[in-house]
C-alpha atoms as a PDB file:
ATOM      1  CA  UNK A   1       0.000   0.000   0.000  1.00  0.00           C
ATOM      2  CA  UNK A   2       2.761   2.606   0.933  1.00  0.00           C
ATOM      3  CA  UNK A   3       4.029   1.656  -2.774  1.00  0.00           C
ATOM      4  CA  UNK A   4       0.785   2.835  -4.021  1.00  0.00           C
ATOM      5  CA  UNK A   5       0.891   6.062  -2.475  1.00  0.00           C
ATOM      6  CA  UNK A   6       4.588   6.884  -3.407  1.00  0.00           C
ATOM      7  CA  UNK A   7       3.320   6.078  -6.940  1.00  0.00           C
ATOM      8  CA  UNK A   8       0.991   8.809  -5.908  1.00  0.00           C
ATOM      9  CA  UNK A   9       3.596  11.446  -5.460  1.00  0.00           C
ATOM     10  CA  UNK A  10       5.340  10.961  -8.807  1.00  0.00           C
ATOM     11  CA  UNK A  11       5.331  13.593 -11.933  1.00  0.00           C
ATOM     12  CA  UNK A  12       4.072  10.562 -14.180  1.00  0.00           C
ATOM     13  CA  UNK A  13       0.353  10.578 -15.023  1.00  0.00           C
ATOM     14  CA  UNK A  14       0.374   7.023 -15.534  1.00  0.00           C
ATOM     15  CA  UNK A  15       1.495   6.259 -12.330  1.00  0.00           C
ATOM     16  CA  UNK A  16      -0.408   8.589 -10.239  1.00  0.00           C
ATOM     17  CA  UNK A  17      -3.351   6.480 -12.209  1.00  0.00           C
ATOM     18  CA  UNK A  18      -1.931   3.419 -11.566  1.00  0.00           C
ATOM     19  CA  UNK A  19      -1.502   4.527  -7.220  1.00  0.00           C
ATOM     20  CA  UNK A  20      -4.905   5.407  -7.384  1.00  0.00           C
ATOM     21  CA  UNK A  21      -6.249   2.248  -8.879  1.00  0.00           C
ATOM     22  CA  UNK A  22      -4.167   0.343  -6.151  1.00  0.00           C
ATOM     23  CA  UNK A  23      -5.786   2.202  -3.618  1.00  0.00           C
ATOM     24  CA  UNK A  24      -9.193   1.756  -4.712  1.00  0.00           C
ATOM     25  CA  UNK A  25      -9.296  -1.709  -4.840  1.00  0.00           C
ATOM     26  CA  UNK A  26      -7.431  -1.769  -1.530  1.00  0.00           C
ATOM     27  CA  UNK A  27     -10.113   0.474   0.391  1.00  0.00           C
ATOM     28  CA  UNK A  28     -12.600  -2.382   0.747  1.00  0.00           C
ATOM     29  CA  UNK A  29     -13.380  -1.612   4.063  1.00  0.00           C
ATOM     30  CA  UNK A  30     -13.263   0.977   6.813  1.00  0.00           C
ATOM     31  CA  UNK A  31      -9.760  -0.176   8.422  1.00  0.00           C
ATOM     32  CA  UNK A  32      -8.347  -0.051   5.642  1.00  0.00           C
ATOM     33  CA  UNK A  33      -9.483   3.308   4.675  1.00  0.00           C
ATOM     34  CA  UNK A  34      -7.960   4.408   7.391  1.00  0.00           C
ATOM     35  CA  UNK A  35      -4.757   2.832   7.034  1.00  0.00           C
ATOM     36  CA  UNK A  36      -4.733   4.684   3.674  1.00  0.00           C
ATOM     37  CA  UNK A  37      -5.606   7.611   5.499  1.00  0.00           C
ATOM     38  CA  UNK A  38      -2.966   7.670   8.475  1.00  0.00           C
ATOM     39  CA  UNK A  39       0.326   6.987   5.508  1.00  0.00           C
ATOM     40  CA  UNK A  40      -1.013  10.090   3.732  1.00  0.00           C
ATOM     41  CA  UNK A  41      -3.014   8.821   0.947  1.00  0.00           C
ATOM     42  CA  UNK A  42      -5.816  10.244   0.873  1.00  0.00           C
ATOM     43  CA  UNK A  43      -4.139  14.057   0.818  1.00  0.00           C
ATOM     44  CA  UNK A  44      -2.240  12.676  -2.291  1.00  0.00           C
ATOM     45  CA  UNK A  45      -5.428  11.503  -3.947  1.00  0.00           C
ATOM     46  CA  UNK A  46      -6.540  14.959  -3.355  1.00  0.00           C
ATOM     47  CA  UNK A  47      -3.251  16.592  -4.710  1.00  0.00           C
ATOM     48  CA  UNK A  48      -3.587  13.989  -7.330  1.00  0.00           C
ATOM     49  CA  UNK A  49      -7.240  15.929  -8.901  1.00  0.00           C
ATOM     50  CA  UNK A  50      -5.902  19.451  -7.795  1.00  0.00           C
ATOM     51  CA  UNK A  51      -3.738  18.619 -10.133  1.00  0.00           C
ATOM     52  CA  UNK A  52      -5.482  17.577 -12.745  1.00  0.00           C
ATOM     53  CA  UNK A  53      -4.987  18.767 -15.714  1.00  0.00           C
ATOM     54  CA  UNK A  54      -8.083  17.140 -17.742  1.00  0.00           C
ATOM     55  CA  UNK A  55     -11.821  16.282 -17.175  1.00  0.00           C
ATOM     56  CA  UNK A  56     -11.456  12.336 -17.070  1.00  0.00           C
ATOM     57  CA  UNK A  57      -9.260  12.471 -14.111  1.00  0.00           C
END
């Protein structure tokens, strides 16, 4: 999971996608959320659409 976010924090689109998708099908259930949420993913899923620079993002 902490691979997932530090795919997160890179300059590549493709693997900011790719962190995200990780993460999604990791969050199945409200520990885990949180998990996500105490290593700091869920501020770079935020930073990740801040970022965005198109509409399907």
């Amino acid at each position: 999971m902490r691979h997932a976010v530090s795919l997160l924090k890179s300059n590549i689109p493709v693997f900011k996608y790719w962190g995200a998708h990780r993460l999604a099908r990791y969050a199945i259930d409200d520990k885990r959320r949180m998990k996500i949420v105490e290593i700091g993913g869920a501020w770079e899923l935020v930073n990740m659409l801040w970022d965005a620079g198109d509409y399907y993002t």
